[in-house]
PDB file of N, CA and C in Angstrom:
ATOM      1  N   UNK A   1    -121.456 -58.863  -9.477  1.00  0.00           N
ATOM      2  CA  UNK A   1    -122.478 -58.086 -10.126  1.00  0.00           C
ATOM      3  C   UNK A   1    -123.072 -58.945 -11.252  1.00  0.00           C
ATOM      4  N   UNK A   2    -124.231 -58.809 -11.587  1.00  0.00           N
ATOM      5  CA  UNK A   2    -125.062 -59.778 -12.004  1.00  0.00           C
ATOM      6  C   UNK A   2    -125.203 -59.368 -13.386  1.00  0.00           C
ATOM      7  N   UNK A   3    -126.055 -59.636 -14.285  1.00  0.00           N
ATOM      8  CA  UNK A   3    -126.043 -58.979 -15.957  1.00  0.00           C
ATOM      9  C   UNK A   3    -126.931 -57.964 -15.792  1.00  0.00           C
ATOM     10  N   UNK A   4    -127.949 -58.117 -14.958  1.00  0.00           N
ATOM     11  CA  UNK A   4    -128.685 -57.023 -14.972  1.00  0.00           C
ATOM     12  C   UNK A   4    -128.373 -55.905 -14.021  1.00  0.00           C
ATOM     13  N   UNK A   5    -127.967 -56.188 -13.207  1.00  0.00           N
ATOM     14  CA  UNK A   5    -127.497 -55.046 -12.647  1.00  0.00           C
ATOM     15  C   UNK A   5    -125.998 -54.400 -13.669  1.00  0.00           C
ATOM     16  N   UNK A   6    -125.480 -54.991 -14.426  1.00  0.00           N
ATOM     17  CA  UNK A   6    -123.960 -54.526 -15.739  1.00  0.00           C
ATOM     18  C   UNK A   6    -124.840 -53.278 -16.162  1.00  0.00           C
ATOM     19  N   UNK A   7    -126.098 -54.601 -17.173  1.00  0.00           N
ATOM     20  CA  UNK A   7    -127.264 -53.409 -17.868  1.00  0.00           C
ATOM     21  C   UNK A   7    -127.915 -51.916 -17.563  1.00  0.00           C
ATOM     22  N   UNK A   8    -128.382 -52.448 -16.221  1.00  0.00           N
ATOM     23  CA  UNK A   8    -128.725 -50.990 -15.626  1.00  0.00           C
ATOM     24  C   UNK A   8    -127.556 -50.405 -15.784  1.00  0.00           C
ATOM     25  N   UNK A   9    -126.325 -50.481 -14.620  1.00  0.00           N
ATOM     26  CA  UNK A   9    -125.550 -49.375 -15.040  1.00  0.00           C
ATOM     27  C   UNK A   9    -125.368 -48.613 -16.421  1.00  0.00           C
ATOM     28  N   UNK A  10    -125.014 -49.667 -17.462  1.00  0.00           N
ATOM     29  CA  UNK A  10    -124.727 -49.320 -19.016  1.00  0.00           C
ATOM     30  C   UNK A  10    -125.687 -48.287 -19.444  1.00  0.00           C
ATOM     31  N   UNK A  11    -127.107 -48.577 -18.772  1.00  0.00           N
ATOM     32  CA  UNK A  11    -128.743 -47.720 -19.865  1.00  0.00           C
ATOM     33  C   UNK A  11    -128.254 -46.701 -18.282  1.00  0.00           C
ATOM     34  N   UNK A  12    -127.572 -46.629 -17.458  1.00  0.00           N
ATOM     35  CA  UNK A  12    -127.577 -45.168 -16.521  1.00  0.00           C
ATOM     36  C   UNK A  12    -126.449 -44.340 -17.384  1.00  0.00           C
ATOM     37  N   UNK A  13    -125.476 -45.188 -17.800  1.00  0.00           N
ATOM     38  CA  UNK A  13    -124.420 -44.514 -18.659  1.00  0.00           C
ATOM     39  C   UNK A  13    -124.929 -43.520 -19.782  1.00  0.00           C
ATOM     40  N   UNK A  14    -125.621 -44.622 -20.704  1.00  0.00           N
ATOM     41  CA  UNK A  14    -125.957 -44.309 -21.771  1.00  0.00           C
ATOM     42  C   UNK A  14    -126.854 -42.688 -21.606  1.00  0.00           C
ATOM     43  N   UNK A  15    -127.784 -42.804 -20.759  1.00  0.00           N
ATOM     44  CA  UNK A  15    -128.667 -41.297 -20.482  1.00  0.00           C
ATOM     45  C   UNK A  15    -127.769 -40.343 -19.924  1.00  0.00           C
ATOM     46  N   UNK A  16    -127.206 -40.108 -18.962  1.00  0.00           N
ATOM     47  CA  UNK A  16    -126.237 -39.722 -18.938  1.00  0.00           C
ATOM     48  C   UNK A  16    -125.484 -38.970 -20.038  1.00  0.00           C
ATOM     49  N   UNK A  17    -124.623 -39.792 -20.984  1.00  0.00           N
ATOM     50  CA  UNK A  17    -124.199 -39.172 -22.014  1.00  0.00           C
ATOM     51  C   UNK A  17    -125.359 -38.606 -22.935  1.00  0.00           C
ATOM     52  N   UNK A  18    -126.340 -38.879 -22.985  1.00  0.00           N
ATOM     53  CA  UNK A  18    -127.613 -38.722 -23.930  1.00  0.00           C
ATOM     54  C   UNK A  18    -127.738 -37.382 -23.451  1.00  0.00           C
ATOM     55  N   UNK A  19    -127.699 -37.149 -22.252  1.00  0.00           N
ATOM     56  CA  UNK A  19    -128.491 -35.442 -21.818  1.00  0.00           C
ATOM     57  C   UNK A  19    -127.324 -34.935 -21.830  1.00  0.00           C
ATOM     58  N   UNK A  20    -125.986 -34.834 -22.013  1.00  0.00           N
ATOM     59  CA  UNK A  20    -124.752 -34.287 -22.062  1.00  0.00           C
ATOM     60  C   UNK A  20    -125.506 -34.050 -23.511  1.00  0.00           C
ATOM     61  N   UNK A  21    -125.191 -34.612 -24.049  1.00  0.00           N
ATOM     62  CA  UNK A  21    -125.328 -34.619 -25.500  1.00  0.00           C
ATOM     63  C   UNK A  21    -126.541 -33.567 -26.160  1.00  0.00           C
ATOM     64  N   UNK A  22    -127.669 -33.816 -25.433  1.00  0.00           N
ATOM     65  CA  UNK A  22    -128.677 -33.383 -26.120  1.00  0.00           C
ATOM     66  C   UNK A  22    -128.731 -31.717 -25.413  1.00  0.00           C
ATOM     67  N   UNK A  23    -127.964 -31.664 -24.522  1.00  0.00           N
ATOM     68  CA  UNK A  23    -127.821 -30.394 -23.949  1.00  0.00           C
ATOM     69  C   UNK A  23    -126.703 -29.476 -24.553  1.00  0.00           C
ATOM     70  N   UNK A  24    -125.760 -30.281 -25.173  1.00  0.00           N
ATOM     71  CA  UNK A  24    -124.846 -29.707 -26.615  1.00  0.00           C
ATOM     72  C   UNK A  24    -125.074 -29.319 -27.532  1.00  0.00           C
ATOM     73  N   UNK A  25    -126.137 -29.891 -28.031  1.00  0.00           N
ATOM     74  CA  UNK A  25    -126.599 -29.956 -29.352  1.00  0.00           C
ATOM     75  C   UNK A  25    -127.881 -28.812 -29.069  1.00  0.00           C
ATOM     76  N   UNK A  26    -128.561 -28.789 -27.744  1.00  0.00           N
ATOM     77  CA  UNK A  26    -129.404 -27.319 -27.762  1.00  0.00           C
ATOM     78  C   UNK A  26    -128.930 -26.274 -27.498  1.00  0.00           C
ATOM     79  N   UNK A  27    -127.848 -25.990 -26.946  1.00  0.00           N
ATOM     80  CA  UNK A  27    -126.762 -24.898 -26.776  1.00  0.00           C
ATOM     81  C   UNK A  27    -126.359 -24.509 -28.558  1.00  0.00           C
ATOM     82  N   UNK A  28    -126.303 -25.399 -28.931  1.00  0.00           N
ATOM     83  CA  UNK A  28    -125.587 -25.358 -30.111  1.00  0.00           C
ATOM     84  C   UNK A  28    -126.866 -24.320 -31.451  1.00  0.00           C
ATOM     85  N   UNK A  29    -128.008 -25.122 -31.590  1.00  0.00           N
ATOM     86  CA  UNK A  29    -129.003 -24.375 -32.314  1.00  0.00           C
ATOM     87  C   UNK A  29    -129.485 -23.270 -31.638  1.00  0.00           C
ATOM     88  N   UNK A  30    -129.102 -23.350 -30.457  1.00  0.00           N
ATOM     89  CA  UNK A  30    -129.584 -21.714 -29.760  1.00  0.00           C
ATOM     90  C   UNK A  30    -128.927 -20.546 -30.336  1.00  0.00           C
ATOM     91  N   UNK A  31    -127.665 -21.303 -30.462  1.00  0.00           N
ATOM     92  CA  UNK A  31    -126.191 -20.336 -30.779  1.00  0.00           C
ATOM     93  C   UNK A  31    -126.256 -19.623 -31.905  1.00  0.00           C
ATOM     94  N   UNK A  32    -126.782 -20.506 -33.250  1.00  0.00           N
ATOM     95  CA  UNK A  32    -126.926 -20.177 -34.467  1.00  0.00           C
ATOM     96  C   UNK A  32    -128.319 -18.858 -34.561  1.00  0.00           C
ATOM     97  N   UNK A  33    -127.812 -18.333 -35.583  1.00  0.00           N
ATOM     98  CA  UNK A  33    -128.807 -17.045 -35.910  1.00  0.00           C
ATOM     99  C   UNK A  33    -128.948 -17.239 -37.552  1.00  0.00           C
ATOM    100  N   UNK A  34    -129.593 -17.814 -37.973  1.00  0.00           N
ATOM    101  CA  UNK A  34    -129.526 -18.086 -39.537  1.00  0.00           C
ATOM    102  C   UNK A  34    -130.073 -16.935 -40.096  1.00  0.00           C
ATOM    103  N   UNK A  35    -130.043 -15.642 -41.342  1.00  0.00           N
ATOM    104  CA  UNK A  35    -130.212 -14.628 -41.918  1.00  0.00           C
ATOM    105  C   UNK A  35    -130.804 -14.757 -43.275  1.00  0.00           C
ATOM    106  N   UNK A  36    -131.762 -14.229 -43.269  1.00  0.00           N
ATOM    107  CA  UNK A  36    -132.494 -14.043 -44.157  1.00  0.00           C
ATOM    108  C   UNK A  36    -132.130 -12.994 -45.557  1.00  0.00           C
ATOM    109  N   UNK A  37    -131.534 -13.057 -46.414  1.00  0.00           N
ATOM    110  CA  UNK A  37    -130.975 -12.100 -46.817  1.00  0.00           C
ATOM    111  C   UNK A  37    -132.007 -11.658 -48.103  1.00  0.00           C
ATOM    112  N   UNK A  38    -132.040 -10.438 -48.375  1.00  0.00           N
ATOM    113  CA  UNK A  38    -133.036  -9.537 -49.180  1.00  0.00           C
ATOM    114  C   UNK A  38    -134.156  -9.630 -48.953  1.00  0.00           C
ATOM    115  N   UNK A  39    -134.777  -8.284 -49.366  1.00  0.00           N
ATOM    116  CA  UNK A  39    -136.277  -7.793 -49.099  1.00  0.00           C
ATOM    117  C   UNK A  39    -136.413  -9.190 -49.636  1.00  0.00           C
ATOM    118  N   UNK A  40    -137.140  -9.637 -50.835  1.00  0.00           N
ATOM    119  CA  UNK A  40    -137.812 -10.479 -51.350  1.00  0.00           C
ATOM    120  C   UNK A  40    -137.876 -12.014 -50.511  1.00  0.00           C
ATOM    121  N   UNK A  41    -136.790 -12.322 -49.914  1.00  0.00           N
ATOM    122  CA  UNK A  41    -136.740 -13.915 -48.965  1.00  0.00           C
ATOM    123  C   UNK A  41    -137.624 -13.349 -47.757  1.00  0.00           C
ATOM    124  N   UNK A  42    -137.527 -12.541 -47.544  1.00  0.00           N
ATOM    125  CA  UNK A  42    -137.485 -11.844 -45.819  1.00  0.00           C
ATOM    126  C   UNK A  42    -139.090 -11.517 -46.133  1.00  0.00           C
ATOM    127  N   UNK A  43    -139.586 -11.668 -47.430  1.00  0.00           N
ATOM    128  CA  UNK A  43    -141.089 -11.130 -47.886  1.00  0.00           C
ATOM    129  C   UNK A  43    -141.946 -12.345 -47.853  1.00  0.00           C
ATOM    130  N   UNK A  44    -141.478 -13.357 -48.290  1.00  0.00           N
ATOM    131  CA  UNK A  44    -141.886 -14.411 -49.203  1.00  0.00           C
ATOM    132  C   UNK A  44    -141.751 -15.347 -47.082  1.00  0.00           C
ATOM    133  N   UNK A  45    -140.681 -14.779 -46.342  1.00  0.00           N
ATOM    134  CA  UNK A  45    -140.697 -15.497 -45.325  1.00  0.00           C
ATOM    135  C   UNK A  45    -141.842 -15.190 -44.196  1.00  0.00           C
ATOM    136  N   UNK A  46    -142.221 -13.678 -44.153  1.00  0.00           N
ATOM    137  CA  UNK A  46    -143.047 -12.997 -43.551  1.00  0.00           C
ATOM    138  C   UNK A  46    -144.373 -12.796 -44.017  1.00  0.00           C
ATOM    139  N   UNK A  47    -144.755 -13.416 -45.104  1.00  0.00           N
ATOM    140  CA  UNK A  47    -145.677 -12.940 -45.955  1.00  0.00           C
ATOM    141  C   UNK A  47    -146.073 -11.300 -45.626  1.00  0.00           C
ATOM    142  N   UNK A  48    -145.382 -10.274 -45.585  1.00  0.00           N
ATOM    143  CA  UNK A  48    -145.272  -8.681 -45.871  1.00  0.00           C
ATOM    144  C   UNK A  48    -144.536  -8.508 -46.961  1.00  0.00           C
ATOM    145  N   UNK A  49    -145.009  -7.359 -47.863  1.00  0.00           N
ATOM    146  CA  UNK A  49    -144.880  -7.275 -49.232  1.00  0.00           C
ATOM    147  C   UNK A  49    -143.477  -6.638 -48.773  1.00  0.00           C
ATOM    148  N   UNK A  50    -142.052  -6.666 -49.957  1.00  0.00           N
ATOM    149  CA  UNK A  50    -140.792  -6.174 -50.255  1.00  0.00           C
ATOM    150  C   UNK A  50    -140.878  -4.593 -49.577  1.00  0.00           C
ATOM    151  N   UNK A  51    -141.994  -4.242 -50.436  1.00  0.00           N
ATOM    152  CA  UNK A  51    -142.044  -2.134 -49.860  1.00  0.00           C
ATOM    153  C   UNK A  51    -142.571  -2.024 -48.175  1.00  0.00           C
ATOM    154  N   UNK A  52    -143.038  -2.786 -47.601  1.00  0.00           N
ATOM    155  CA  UNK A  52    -144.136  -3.110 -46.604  1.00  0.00           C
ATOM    156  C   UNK A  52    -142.468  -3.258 -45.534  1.00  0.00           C
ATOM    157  N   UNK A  53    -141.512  -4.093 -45.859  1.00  0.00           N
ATOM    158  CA  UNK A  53    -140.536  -4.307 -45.339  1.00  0.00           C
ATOM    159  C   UNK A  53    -139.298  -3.184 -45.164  1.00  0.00           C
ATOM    160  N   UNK A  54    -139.427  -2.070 -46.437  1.00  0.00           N
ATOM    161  CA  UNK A  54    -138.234  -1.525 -46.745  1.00  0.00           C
ATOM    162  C   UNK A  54    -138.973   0.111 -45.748  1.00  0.00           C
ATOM    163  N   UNK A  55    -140.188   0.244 -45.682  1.00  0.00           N
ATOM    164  CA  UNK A  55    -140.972   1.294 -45.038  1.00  0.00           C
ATOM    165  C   UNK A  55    -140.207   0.833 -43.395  1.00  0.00           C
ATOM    166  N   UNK A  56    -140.648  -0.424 -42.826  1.00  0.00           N
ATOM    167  CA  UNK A  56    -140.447  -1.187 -41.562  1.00  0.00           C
ATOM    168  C   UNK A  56    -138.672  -0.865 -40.958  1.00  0.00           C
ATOM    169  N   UNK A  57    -137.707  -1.082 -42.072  1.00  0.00           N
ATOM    170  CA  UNK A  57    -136.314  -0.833 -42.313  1.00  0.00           C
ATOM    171  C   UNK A  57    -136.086   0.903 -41.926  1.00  0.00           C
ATOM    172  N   UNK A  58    -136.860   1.455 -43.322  1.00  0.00           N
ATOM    173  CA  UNK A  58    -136.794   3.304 -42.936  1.00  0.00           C
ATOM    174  C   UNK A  58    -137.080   3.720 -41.874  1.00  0.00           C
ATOM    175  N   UNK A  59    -137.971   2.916 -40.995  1.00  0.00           N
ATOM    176  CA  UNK A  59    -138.637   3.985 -39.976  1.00  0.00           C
ATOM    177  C   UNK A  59    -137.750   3.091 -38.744  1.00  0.00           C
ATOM    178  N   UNK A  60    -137.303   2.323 -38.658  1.00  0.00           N
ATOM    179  CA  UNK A  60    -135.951   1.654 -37.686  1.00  0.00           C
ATOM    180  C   UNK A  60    -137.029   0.320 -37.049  1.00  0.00           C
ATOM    181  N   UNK A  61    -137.852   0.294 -37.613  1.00  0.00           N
ATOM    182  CA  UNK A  61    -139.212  -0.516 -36.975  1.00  0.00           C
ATOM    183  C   UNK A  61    -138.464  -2.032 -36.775  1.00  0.00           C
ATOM    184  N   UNK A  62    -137.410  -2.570 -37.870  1.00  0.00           N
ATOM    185  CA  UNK A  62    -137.109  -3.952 -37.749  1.00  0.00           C
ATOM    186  C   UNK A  62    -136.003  -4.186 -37.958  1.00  0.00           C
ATOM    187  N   UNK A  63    -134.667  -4.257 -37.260  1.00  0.00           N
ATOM    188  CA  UNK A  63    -133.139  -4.718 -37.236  1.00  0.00           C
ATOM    189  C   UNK A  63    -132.960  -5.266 -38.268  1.00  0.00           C
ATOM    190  N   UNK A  64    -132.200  -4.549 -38.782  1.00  0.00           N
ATOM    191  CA  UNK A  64    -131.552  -5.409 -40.347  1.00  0.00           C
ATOM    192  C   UNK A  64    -129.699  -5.354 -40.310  1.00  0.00           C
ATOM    193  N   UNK A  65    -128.975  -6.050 -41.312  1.00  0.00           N
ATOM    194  CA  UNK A  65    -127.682  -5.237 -41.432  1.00  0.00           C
ATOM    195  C   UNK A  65    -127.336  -5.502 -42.716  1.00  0.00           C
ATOM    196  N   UNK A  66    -126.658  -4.702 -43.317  1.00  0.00           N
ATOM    197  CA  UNK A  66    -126.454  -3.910 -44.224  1.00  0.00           C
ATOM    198  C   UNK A  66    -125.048  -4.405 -45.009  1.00  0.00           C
ATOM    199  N   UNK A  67    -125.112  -5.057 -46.276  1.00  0.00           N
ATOM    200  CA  UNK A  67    -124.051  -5.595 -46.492  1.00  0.00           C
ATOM    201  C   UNK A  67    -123.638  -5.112 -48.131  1.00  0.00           C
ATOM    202  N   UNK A  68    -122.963  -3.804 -48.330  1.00  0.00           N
ATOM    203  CA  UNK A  68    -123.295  -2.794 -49.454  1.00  0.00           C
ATOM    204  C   UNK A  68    -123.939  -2.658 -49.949  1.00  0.00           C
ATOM    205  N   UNK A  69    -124.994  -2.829 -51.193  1.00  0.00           N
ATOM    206  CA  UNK A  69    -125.826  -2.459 -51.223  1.00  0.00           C
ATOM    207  C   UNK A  69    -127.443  -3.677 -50.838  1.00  0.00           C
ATOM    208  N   UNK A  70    -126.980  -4.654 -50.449  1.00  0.00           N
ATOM    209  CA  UNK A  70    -127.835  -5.301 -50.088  1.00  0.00           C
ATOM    210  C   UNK A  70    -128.430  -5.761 -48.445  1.00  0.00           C
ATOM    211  N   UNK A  71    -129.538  -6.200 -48.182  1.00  0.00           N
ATOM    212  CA  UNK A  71    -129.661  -6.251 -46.444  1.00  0.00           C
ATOM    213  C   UNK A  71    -129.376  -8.086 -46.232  1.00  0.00           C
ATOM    214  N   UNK A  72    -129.870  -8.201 -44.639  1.00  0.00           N
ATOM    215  CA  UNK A  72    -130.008  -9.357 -44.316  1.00  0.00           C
ATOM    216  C   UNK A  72    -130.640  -9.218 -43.175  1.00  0.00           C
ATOM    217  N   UNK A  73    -131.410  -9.992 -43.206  1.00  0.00           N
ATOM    218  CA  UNK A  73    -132.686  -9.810 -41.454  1.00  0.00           C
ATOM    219  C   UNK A  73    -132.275 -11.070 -40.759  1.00  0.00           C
ATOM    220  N   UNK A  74    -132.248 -10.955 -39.442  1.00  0.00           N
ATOM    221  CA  UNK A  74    -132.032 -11.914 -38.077  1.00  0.00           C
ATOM    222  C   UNK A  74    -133.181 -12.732 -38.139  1.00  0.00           C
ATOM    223  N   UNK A  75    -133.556 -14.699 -38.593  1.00  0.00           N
ATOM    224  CA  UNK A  75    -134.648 -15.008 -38.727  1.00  0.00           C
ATOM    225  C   UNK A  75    -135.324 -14.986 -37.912  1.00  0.00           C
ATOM    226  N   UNK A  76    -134.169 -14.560 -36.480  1.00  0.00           N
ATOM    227  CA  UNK A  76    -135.452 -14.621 -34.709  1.00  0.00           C
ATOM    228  C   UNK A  76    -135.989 -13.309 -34.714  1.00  0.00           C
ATOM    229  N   UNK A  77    -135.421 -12.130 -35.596  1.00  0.00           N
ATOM    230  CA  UNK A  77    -136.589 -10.732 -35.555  1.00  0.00           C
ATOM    231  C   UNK A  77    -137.397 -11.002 -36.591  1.00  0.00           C
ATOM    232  N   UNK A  78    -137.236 -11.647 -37.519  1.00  0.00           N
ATOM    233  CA  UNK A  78    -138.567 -11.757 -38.634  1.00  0.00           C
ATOM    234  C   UNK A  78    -139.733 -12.497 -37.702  1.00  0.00           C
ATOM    235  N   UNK A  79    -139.382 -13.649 -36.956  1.00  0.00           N
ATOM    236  CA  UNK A  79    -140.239 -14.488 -36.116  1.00  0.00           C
ATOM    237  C   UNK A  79    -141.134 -13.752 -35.494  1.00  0.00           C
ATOM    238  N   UNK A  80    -140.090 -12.786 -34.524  1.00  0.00           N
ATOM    239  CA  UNK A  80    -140.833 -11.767 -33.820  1.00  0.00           C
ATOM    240  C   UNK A  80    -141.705 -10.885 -34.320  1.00  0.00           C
ATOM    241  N   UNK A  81    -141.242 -10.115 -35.650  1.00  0.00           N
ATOM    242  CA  UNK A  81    -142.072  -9.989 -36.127  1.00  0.00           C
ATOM    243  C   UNK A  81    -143.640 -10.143 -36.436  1.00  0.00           C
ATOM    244  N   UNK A  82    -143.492 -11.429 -36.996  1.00  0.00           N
ATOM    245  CA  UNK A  82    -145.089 -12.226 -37.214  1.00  0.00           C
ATOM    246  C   UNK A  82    -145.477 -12.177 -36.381  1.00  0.00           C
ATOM    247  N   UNK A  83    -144.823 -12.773 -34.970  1.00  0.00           N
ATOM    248  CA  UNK A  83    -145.820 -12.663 -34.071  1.00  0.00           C
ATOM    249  C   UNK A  83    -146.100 -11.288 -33.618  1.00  0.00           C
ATOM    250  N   UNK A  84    -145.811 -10.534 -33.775  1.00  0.00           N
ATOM    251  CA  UNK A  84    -146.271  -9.462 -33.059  1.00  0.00           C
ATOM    252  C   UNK A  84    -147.487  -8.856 -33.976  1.00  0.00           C
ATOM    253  N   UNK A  85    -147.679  -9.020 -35.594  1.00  0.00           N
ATOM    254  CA  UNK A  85    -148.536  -8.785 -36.278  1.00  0.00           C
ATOM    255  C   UNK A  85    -149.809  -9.534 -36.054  1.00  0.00           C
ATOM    256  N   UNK A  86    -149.641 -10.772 -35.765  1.00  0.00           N
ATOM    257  CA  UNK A  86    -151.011 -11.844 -35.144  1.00  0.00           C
ATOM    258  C   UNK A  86    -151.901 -10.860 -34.289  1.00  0.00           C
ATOM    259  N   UNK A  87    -153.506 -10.835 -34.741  1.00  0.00           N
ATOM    260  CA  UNK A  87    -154.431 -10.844 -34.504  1.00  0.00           C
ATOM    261  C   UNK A  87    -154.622 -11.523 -33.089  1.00  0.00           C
ATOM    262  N   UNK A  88    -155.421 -10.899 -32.216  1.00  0.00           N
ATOM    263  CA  UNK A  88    -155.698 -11.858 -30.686  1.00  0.00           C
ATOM    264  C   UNK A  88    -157.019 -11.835 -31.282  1.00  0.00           C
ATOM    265  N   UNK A  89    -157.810 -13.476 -31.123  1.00  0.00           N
ATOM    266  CA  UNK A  89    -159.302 -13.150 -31.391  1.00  0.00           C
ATOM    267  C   UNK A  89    -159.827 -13.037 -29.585  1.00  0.00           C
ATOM    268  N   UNK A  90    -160.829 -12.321 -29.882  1.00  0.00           N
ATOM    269  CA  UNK A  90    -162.333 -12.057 -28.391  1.00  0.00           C
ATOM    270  C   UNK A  90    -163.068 -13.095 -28.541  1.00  0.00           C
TER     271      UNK A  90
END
């Protein structure tokens, strides 16, 4: 076997482990749910005012949970959120 044919194998190796890898590492940030905690982050993240949020909370409009007397929002329902507030232009 010749050097270049070593090489190829090595750069077939190398991708190989690369998409193992990079398929770990997207499993991995999928996995995570990072939380937004209090009206005011969850305001300042959504641009919707603190009361605008706590109305959204009362009426069951947006998943929160509840950690005595304070909340924390799921940042993939705030996401959803926004988007669902976006304007379609005609």
């Amino acid at each position: 076997m010749g050097i270049i044919e070593t090489l190829q194998e090595e750069n077939r190796q190398l991708r190989r482990d690369f998409e193992e890898f990079l398929a770990y590492v997207t499993d991995y940030i999928e996995s995570i749910d990072d939380e937004i905690k209090g009206y005011t982050a969850a305001s300042k993240y959504t641009g919707v005012s603190a009361r605008q949020l706590r109305r959204l909370v009362e009426a069951g409009s947006l998943p929160f949970k509840k950690h005595g007397r304070s909340v924390s929002f799921s940042r993939k329902d705030l996401i959803e959120y926004k988007h669902s507030r976006r304007l379609v232009k005609v």
